[in-house]
Protein backbone atom coordinates (compact mmCIF):
# COMPACT_ATOMS: atom_id res chain seq x y z
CA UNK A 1 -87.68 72.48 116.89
CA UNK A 2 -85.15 72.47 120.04
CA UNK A 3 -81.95 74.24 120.01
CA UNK A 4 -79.01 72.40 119.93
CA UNK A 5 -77.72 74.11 123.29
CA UNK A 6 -81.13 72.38 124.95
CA UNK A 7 -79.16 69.30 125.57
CA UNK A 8 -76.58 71.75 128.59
CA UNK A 9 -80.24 72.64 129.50
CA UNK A 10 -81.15 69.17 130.61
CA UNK A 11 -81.15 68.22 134.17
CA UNK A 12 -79.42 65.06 133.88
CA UNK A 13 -76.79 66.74 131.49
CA UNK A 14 -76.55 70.15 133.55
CA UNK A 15 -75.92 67.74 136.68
CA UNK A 16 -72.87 65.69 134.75
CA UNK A 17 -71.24 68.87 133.62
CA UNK A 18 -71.42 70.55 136.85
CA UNK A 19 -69.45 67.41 138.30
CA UNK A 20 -67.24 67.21 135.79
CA UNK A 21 -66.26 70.90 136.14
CA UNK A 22 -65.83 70.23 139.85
CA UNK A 23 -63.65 67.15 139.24
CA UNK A 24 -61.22 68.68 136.50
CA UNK A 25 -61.40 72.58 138.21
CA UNK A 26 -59.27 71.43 140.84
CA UNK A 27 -57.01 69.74 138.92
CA UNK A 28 -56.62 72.38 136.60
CA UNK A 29 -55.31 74.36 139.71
CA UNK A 30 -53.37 72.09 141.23
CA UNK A 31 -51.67 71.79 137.50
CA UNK A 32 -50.54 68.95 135.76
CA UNK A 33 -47.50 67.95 137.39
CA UNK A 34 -48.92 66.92 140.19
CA UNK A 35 -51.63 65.19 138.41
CA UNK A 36 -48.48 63.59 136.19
CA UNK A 37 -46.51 62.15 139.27
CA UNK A 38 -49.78 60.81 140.72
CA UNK A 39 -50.35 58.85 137.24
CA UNK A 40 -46.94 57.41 137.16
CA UNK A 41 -47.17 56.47 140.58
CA UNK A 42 -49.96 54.23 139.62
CA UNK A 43 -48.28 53.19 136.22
CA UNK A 44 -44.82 52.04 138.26
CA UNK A 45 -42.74 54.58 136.53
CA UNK A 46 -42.36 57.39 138.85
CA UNK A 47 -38.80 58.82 139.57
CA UNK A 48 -39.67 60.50 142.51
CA UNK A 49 -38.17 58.40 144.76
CA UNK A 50 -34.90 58.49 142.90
CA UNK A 51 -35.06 61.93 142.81
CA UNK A 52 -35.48 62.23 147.12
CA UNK A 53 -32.51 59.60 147.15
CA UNK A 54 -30.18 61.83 145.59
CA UNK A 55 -28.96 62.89 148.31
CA UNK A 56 -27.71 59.38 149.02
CA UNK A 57 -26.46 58.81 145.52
CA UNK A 58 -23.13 57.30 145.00
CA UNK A 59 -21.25 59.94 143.17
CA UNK A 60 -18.41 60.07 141.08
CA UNK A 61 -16.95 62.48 138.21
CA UNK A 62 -15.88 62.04 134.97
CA UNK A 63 -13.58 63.64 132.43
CA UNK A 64 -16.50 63.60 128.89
CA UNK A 65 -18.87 65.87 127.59
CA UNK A 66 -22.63 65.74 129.13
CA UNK A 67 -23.18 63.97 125.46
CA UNK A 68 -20.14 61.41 125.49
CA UNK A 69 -20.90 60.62 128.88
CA UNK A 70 -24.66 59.96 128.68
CA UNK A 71 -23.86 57.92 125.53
CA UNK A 72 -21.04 55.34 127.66
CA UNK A 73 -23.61 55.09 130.23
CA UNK A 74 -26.33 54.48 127.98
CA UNK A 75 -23.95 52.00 126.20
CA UNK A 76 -23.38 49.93 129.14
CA UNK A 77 -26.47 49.82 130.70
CA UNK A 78 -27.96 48.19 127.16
CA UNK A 79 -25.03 45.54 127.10
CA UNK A 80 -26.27 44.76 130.68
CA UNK A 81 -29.83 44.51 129.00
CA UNK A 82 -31.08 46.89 131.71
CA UNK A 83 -34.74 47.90 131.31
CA UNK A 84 -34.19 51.71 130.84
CA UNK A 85 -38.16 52.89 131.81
CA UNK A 86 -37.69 56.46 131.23
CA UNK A 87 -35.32 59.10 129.81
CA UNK A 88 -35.59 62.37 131.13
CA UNK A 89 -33.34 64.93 129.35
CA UNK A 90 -35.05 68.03 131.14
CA UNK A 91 -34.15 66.33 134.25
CA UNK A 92 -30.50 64.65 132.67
CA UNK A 93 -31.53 61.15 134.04
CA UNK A 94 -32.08 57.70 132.76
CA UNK A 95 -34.45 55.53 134.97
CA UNK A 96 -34.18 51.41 134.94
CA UNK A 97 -35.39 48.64 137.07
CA UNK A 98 -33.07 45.80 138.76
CA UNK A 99 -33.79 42.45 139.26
CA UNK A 100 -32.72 39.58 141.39
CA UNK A 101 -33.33 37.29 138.49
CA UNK A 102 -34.86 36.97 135.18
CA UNK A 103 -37.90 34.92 136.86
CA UNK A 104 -38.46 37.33 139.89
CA UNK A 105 -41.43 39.72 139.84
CA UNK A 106 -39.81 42.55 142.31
CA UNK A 107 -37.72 45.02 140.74
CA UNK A 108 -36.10 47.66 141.94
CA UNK A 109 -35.85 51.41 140.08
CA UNK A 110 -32.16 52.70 139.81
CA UNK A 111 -31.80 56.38 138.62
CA UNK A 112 -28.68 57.98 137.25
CA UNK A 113 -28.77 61.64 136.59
CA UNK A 114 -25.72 63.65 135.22
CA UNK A 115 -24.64 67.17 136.40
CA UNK A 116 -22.35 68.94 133.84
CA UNK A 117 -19.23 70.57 135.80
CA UNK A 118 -17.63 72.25 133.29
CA UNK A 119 -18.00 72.03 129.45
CA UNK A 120 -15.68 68.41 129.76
CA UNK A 121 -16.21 67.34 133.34
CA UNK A 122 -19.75 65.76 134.54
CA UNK A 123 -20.37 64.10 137.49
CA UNK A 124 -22.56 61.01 137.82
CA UNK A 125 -25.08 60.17 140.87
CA UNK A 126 -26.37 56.59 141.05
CA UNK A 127 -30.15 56.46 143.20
CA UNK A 128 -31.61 54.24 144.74
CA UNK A 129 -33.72 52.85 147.88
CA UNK A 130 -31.61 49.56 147.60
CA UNK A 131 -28.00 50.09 148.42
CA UNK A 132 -27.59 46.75 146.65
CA UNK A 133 -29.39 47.84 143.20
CA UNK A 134 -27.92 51.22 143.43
CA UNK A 135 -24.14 49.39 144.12
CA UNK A 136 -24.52 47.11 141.32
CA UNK A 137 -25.40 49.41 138.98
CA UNK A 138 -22.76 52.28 139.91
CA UNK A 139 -20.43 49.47 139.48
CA UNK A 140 -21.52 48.65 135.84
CA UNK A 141 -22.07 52.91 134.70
CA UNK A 142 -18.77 53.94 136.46
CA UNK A 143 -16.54 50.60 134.84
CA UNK A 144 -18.29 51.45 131.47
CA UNK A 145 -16.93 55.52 132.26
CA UNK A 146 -13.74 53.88 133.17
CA UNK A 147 -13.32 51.84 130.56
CA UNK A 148 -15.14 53.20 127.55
CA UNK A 149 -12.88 51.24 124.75
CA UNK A 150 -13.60 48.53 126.82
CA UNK A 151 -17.23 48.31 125.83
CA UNK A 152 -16.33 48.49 122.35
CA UNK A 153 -13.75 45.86 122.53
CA UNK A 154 -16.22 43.42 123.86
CA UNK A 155 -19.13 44.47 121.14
CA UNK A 156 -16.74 43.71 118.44
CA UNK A 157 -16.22 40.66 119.86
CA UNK A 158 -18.75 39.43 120.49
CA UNK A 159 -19.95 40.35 117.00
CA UNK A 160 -17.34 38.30 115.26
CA UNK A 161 -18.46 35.19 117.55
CA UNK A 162 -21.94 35.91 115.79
CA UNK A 163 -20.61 35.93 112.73
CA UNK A 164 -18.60 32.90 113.36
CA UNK A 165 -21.30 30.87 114.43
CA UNK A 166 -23.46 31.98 111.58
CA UNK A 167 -20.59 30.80 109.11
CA UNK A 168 -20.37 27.61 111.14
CA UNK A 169 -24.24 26.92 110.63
CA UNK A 170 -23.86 27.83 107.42
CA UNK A 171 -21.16 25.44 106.68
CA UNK A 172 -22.99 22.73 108.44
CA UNK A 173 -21.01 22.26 111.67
């Protein structure tokens, strides 16, 4: 009877496991992160170009807590039915894509990350490699900042037109 550690013993087996050590040893090393950003990069959700755009964010600061504020932003980004890809919260950004129109294929990734200030001051950096995407968008987030009641105002009514309409339907108009 053969031990059940023959089958490491094998040629064909000992070959395979010696290439798979060699594939996933330098991996290990190189740790995960790397290996992470590569795989996102393939995916389409990376954020490392946002991140290296920073620096050519358009900025602007705020008088709310870090939760208030990510909550407005988060509010009006939705009612612009922005595709939010990712949410980072160790890295206090929201990620989304922007495109030309609903038919177009190309989109372009917007990241807004929020620095806390003090415990009721945040400031808010909108990234992007298009100065148009990145314009539109700090437009939208720093109205919404603006004009938080605003947002509100507008969800209420547009709830009531539901409403309406759905009494209207109902009623056979």
């Amino acid at each position: 009877m053969k031990s059940s550690w023959f089958i490491v013993h094998s040629s064909w087996n000992r070959v395979f496991l010696l290439a798979a050590c060699y594939i996933l040893l330098p991996i290990a090393i190189m740790g995960c992160a790397s290996f992470k950003e590569g795989c996102r990069g393939l995916l389409g959700t990376s954020t490392k170009v946002l991140e290296e755009g920073r620096k050519d964010a358009i900025t602007k600061e705020f008088n709310y807590s870090h939760k208030q504020c990510y909550e407005i932003v988060r509010k009006a980004l939705v009612k612009q039915e922005a595709y939010i890809y990712r949410e980072d919260k160790t890295k206090d950004m929201l990620a989304l894509y922007v495109s030309d129109s609903d038919k177009a294929p190309d989109t372009t990734p917007v990241g807004i990350f929020f620095k806390e200030l003090a415990p009721e001051k945040m400031r808010v950096e909108v990234s992007s490699p298009s100065k148009y995407a990145k314009e539109l968008i700090a437009n939208v987030v720093f109205s919404g900042l603006a004009n938080p009641l605003t947002l509100e105002k507008k969800k209420n009514v547009e709830k009531k037109e539901e409403k309406d309409e759905k009494n209207k339907t109902k009623m056979g108009y």
